[in-house]
Protein backbone atom coordinates (compact mmCIF):
# COMPACT_ATOMS: atom_id res chain seq x y z
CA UNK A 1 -26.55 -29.57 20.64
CA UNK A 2 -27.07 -25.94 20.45
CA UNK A 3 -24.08 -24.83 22.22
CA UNK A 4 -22.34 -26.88 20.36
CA UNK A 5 -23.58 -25.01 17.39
CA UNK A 6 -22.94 -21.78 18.39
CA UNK A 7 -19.35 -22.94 19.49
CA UNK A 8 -18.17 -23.69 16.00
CA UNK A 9 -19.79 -20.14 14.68
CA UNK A 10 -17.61 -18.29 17.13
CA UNK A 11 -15.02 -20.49 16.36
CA UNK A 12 -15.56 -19.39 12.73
CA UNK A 13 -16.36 -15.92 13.27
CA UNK A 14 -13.69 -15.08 15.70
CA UNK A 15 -10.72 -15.25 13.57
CA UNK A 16 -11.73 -13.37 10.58
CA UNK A 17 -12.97 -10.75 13.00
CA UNK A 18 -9.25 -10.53 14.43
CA UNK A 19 -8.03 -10.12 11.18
CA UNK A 20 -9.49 -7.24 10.12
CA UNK A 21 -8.64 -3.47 10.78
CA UNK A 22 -11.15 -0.74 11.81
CA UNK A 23 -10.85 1.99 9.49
CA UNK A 24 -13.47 4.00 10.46
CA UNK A 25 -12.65 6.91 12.72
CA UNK A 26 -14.14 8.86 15.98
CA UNK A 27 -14.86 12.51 16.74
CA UNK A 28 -15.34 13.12 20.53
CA UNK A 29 -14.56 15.97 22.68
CA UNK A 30 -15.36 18.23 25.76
CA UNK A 31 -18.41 21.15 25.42
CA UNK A 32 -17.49 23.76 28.19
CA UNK A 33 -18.33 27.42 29.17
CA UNK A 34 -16.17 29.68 31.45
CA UNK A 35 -17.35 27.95 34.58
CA UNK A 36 -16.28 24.26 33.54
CA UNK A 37 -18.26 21.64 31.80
CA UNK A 38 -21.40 21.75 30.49
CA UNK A 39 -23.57 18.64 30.23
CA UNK A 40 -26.69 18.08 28.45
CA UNK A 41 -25.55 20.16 25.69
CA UNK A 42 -27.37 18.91 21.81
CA UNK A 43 -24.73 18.15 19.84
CA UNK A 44 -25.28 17.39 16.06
CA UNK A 45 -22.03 15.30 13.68
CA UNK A 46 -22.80 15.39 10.38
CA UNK A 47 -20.74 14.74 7.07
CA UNK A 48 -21.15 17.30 4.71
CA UNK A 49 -20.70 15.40 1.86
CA UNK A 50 -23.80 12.86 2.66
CA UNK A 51 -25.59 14.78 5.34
CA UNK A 52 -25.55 12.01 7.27
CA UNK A 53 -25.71 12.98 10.91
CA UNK A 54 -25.49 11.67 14.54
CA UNK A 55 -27.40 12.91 17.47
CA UNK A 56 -25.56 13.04 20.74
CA UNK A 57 -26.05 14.57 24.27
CA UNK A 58 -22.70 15.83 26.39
CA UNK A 59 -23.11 13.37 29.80
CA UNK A 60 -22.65 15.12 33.07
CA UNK A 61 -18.68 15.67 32.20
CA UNK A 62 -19.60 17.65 28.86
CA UNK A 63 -18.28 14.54 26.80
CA UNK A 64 -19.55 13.47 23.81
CA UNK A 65 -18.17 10.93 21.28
CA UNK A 66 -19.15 9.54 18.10
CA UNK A 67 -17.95 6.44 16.58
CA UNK A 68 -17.40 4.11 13.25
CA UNK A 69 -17.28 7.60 11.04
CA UNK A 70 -16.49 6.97 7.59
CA UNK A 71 -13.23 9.51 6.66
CA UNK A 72 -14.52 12.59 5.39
CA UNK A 73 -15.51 16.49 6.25
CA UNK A 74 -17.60 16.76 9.28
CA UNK A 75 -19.51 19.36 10.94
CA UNK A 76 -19.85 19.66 14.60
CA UNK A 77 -23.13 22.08 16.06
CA UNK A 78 -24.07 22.26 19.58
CA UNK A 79 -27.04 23.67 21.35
CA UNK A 80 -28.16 24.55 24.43
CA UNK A 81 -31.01 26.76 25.58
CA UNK A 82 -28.73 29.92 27.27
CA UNK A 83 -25.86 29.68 25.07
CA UNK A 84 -25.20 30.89 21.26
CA UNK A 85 -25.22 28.36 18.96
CA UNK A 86 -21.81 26.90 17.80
CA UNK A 87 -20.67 25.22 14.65
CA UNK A 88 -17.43 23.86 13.76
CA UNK A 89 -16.85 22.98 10.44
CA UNK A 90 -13.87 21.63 8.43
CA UNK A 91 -13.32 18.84 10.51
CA UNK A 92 -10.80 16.40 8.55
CA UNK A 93 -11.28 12.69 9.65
CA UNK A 94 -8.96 10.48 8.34
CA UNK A 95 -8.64 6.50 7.66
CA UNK A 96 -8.38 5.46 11.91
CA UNK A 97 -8.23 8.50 13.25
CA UNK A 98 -9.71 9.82 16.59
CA UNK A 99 -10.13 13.89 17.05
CA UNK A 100 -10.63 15.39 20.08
CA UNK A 101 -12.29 18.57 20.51
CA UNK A 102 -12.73 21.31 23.04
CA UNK A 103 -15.74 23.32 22.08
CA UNK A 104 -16.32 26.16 24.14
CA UNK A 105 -19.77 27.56 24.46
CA UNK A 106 -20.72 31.90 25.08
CA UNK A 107 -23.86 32.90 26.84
CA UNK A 108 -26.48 33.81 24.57
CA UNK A 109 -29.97 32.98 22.33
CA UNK A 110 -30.01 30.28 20.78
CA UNK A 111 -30.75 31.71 17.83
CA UNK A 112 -27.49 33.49 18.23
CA UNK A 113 -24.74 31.43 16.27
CA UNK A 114 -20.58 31.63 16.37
CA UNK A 115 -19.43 29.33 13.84
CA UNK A 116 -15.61 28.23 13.45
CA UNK A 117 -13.85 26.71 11.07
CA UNK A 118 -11.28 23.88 12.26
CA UNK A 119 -7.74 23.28 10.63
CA UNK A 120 -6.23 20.33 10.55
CA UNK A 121 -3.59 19.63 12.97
CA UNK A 122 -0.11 18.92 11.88
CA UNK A 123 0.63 16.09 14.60
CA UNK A 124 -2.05 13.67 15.84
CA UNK A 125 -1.11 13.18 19.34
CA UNK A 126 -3.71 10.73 19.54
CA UNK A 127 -1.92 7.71 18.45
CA UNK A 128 1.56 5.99 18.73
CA UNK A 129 1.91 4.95 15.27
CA UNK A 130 4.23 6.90 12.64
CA UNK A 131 3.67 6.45 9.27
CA UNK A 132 1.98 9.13 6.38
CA UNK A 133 -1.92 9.68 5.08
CA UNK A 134 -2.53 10.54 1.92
CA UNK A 135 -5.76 12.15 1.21
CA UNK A 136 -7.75 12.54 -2.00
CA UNK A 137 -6.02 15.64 -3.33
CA UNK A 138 -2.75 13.63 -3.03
CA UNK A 139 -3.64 10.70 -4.67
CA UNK A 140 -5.10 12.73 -7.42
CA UNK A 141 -2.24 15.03 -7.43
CA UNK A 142 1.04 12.75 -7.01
CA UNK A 143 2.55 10.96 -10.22
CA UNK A 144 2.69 6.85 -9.36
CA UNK A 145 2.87 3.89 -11.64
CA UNK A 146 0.69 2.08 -13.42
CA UNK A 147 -2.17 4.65 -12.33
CA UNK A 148 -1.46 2.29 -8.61
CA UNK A 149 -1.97 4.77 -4.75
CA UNK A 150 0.42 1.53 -3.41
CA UNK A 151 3.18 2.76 -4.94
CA UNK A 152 2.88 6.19 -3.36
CA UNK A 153 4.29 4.28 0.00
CA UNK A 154 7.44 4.54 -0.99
CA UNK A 155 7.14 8.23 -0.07
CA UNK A 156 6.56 7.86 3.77
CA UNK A 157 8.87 8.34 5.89
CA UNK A 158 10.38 6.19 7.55
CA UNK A 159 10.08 3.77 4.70
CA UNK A 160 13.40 2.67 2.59
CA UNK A 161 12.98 1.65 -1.41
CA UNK A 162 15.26 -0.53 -2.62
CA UNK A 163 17.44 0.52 -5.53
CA UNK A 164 16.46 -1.66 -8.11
CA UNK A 165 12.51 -2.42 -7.60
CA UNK A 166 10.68 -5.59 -8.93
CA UNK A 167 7.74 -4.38 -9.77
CA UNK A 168 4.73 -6.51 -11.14
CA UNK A 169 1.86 -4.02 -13.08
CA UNK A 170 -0.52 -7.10 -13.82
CA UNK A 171 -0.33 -8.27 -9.48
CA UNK A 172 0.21 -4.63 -8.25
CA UNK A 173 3.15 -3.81 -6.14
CA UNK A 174 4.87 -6.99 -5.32
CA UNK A 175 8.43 -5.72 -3.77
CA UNK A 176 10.09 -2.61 -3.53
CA UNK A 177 9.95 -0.85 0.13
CA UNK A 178 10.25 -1.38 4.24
CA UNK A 179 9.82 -0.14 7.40
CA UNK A 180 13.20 1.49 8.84
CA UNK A 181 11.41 0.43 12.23
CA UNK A 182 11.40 -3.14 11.78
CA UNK A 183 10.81 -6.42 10.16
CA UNK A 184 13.40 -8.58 8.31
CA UNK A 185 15.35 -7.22 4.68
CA UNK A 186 14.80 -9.80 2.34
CA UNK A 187 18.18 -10.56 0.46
CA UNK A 188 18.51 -7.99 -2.47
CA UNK A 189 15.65 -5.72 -1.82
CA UNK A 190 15.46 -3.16 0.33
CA UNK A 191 11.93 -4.43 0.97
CA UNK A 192 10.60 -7.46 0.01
CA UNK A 193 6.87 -7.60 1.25
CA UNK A 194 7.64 -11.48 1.79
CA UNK A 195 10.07 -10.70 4.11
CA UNK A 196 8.80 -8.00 6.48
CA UNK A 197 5.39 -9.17 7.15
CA UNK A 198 3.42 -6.34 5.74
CA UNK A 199 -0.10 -6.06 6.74
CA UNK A 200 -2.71 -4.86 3.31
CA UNK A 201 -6.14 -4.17 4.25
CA UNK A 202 -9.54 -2.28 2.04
CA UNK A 203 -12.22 -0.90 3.91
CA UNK A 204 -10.54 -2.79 6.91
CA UNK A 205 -10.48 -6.23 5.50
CA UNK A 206 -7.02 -7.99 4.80
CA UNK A 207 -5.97 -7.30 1.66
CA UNK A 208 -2.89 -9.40 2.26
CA UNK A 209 -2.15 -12.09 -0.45
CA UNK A 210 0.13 -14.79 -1.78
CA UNK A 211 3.45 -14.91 0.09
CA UNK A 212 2.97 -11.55 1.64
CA UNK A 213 2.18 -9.84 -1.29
CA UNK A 214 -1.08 -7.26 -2.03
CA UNK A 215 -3.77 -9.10 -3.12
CA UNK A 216 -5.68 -6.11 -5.15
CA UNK A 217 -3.88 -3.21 -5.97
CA UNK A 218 -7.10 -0.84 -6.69
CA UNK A 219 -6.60 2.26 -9.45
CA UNK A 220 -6.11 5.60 -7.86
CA UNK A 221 -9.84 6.83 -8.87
CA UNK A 222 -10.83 4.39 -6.28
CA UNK A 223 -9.46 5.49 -3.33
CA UNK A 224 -10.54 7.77 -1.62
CA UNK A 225 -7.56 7.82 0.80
CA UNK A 226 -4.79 5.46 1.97
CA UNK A 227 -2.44 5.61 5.47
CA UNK A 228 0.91 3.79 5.51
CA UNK A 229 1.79 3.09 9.01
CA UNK A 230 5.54 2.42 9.88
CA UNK A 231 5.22 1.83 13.04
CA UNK A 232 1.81 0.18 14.78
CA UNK A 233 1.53 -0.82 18.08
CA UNK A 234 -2.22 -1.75 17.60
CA UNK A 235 -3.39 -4.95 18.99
CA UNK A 236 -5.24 -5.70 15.68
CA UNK A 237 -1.92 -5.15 13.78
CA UNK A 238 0.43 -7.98 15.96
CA UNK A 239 0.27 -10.27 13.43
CA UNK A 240 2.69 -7.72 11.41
CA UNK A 241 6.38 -6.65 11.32
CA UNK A 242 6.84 -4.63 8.42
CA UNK A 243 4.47 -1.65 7.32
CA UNK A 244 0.62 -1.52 7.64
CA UNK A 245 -1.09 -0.40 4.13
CA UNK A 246 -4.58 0.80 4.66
CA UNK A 247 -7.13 1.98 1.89
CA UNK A 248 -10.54 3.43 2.00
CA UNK A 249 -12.58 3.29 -1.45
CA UNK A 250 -14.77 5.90 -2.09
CA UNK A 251 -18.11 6.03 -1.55
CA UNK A 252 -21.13 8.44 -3.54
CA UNK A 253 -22.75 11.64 -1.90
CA UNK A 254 -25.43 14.05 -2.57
CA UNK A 255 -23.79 15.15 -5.75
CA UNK A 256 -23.89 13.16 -9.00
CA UNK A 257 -20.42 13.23 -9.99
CA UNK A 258 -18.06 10.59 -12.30
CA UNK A 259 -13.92 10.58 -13.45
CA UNK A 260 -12.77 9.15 -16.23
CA UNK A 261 -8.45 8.54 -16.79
CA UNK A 262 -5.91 7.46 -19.39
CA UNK A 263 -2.62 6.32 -19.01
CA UNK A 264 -0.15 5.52 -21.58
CA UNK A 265 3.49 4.60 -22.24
CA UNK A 266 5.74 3.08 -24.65
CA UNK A 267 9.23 2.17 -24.84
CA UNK A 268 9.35 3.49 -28.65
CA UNK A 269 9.63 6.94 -26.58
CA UNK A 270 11.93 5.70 -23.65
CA UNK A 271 15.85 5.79 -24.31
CA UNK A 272 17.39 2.43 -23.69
CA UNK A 273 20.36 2.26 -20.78
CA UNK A 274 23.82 1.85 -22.11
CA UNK A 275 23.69 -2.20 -21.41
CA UNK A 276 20.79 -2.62 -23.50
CA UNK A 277 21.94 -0.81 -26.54
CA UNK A 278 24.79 -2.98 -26.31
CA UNK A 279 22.64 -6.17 -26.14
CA UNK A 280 20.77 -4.58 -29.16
CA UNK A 281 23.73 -4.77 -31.00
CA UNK A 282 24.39 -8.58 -30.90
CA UNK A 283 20.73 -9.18 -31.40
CA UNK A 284 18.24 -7.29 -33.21
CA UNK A 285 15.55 -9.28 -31.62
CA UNK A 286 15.95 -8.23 -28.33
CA UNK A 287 15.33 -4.76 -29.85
CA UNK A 288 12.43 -5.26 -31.51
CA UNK A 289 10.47 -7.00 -28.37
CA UNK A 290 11.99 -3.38 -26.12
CA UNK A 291 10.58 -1.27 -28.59
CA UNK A 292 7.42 -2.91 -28.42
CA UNK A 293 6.74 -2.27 -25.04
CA UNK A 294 3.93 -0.59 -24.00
CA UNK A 295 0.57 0.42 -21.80
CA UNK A 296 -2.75 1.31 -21.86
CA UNK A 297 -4.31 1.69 -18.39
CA UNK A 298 -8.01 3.41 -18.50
CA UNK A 299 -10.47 3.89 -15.58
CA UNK A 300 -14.17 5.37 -15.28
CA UNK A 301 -15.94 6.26 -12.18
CA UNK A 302 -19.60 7.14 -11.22
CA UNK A 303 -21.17 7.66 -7.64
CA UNK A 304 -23.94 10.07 -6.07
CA UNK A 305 -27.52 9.40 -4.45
CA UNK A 306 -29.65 6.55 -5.40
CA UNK A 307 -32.46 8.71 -7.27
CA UNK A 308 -35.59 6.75 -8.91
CA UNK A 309 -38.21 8.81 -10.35
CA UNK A 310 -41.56 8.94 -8.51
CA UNK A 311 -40.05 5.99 -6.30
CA UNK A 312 -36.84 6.75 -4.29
CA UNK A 313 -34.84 9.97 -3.22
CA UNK A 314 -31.72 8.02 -1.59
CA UNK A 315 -30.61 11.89 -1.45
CA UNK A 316 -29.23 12.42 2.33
CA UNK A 317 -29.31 8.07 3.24
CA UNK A 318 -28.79 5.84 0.61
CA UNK A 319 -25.69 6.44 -2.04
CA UNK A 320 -24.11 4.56 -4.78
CA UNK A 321 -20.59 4.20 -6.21
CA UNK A 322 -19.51 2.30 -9.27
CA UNK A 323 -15.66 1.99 -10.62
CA UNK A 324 -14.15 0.08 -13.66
CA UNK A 325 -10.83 -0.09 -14.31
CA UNK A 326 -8.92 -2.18 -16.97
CA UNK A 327 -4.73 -2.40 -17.70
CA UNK A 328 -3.56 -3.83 -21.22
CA UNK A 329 0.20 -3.86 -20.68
CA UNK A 330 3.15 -5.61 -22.68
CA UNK A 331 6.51 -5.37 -21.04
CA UNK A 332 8.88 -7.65 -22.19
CA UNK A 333 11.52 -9.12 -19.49
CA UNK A 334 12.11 -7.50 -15.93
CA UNK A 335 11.04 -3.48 -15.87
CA UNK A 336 14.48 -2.64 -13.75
CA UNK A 337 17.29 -4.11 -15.23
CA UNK A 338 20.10 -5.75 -13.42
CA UNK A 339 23.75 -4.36 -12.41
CA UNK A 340 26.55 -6.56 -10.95
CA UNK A 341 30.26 -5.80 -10.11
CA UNK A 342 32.93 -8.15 -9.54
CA UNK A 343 34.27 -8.34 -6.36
CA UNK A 344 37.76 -9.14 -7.09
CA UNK A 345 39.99 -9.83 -10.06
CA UNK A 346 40.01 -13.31 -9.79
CA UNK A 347 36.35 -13.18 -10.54
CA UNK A 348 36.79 -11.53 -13.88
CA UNK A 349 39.09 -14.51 -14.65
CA UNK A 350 36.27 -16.79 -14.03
CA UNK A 351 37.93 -18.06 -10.59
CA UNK A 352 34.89 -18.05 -7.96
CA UNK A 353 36.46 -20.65 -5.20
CA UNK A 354 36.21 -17.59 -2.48
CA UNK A 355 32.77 -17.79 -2.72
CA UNK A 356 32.93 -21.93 -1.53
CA UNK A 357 34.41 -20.50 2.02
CA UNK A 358 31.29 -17.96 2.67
CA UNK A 359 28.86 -19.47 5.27
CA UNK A 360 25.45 -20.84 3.87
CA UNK A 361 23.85 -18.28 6.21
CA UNK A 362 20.89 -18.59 8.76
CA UNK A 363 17.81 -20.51 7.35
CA UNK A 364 19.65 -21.96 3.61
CA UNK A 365 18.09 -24.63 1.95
CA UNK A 366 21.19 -25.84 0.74
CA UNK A 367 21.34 -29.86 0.93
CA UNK A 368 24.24 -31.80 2.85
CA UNK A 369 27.40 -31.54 1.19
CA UNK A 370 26.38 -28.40 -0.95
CA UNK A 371 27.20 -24.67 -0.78
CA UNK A 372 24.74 -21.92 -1.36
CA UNK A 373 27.19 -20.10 -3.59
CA UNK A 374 28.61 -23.52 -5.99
CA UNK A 375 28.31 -22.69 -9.62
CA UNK A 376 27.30 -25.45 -11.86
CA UNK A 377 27.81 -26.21 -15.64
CA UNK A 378 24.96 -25.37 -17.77
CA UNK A 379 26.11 -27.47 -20.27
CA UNK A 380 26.21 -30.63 -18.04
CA UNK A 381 22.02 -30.37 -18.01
CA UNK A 382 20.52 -33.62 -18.05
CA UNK A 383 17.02 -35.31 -16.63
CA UNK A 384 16.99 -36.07 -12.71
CA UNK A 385 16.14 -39.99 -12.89
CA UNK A 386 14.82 -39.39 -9.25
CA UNK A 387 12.62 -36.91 -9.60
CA UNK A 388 10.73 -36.81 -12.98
CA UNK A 389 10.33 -33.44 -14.42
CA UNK A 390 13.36 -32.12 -12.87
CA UNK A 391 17.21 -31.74 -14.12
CA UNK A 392 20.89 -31.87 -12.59
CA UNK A 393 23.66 -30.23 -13.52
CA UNK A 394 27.49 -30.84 -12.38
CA UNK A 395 28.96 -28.49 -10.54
CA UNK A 396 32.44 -26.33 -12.06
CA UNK A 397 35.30 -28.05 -10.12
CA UNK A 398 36.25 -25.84 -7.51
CA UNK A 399 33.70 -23.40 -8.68
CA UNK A 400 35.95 -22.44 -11.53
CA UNK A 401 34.87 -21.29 -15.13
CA UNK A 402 37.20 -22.38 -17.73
CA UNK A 403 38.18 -19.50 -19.68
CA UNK A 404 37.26 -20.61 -22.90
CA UNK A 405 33.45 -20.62 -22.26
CA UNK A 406 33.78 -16.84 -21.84
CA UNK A 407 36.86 -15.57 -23.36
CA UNK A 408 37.96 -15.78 -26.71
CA UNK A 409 41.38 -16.69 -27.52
CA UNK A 410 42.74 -13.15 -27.81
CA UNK A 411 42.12 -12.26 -23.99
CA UNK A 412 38.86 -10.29 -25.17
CA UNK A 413 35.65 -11.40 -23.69
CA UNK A 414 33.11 -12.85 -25.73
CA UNK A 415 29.91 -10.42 -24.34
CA UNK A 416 31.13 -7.10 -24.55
CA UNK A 417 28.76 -6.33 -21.83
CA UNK A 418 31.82 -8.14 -19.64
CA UNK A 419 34.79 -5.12 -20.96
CA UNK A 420 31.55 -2.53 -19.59
């Protein structure tokens, strides 16, 4: 009966294990002198934003390697009784990233020291992927909608917008980019995070929600840094075709610090397009619910050491981190508007027939005896007897519009949008 038990855990346990991603990174490296390796060597991680450290000895190859660091600054010191003391600092670990090091050792007192400060290298030769990190300056720095790091992807390269995005700011990011390298182009969009698989993930658990779709898109004060891969050839990423979205919140350190943000916009201030002052025209209303557009997107922060008086110092081990974020937005109808041009003359006379000869395509859910691309009557609207709820509409004979439902009887269209 126990087995049994601890069969259905695993079984439990097993999956949601796969579908996570690691985003914690690893320092490792070699410790040498001028005669080769040198093992035994003291060697001393720690992140100098937490002091949080970890204790390692080289093994008899002079390797060393710490895992499951959380991306930061780190500071690498080795010791060894006949050498000089030597510190690296500036060590940039990113979201998943391994960095090797080859530290090379001078003979010496150990009270001697030779410190040097790293630089970040501009390829990581450690991994197959291609894709883009941004850090914390970058997400503070870069402009992005709606106060949201996701929408900062569509700066990688490697990674194709589409022209006209769909972009919810109440759900986050919902469509708008893809991976040149693969996955499927949804019909329309240039990337359509239905389509192409995309894998979302926070502190390395899935992030991924409804059809595809992000599931949380957190505010910018939140992350501390965020990696779009185009390309992943990770066994924990298979699941995926499209791009792979990772985010890191941030965490608190030894110093008490906080942010606080405002965002604000209005359409009383934005210019309409050349289509919409003509829709303004022919009705006022349509105006009036434009100009009223408009957000107010705040955010505060707080994080540090967990410090009680006389109790706790949680300075150096034990950190805090608070965020609160809130978006009060009003955007009437779709935030890109929609452009469409005829593809012959006989469509401006309302003749769409061509369109009965194109091929349903691979995977339409057209029924028998239907075409994807038949136009029906509007005005024909009536209740479906079969299916209660629902309504039927017959389509135009030969998918023709009869010119009086759009034309007046001068020639002139009756939407001077149409004559645009």
């Amino acid at each position: 009966m126990r087995r049994i038990v601890w069969v259905l855990l695993l079984a439990v346990l097993l999956p949601a294990a796969a579908g996570a991603q690691e985003t914690r990174g690893n320092i490792n490296g070699i410790v040498q002198d001028s005669g080769g390796v040198v093992p035994g060597a003291a060697v001393r991680i720690t992140n100098t934003a937490t002091s949080q450290t970890q204790q390692l000895v080289t093994n008899s190859s002079g390797y060393f390697e710490a895992v499951l660091l959380n991306p930061g600054t780190y500071e690498v010191r080795v010791e060894l009784q006949g050498y000089k003391t030597l510190t690296q600092s500036g060590i940039s670990l990113s979201v998943g990233q391994t960095v090797n090091l080859t530290l090379a050792l001078e003979v010496g007192q150990v009270s001697e020291e030779v410190t040097v400060t790293a630089q970040s290298a501009l390829l990581d030769a450690t991994t197959v992927s291609s894709g883009h990190n941004f850090d914390r300056q970058m997400v503070e720095g870069l402009p992005m909608f709606s106060n949201m790091p996701i929408m900062l992807s569509r700066f990688t390269p490697g990674v194709a917008p589409a022209e006209a995005e769909v972009q919810n700011i109440f759900q986050g990011y919902m469509e708008g980019t893809t991976s040149a390298a693969g996955g499927q182009v949804g019909t329309g969009s240039g990337f359509d995070s239905r389509n192409t698989g995309n894998n979302y993930t926070i502190d390395g658990a899935t992030n991924n929600g409804f059809g595809r779709r992000i599931a949380s898109s957190p505010n910018a004060d939140q992350i501390e840094e965020m990696r779009v891969e185009t390309s992943n050839f990770d066994a924990s990423q298979g699941y995926g075709t499209g791009l792979t979205v990772s985010m890191m919140t941030r965490g608190g350190t030894n110093t008490l610090r906080g942010t606080a943000n405002y965002t604000h916009w209005n359409n009383e201030l934005n210019s309409p397009s050349l289509q919409q002052k003509v829709t303004f025209k022919q009705d006022p209303r349509v105006e009036d619910a434009f100009r009223a557009g408009r957000s107010h997107i705040g955010a505060l922060t707080a994080g540090g050491p967990i410090v009680i008086p006389k109790v706790f110092d949680g300075r150096r081990k034990a950190f805090f981190f608070a965020s609160f974020s809130k978006s009060d937005d009003s955007a009437p109808g779709r935030l890109a508007g929609n452009s469409t041009v005829p593809a012959n003359r006989q469509h401006l006379e309302g003749d769409f027939s061509d369109l009965l000869l194109l091929p349903s395509g691979a995977g339409a859910t057209t029924p028998a005896g239907h075409h994807q691309y038949q136009i029906y009557d509007p005005l024909t609207t009536r209740p479906d007897p079969l299916r209660p709820g629902r309504v039927i509409r017959d389509p135009f004979p030969n998918n023709i519009i009869p010119r009086d439902r759009f034309m007046n009887p001068n020639g002139t269209y009756r939407n001077p949008l149409f004559g645009l």
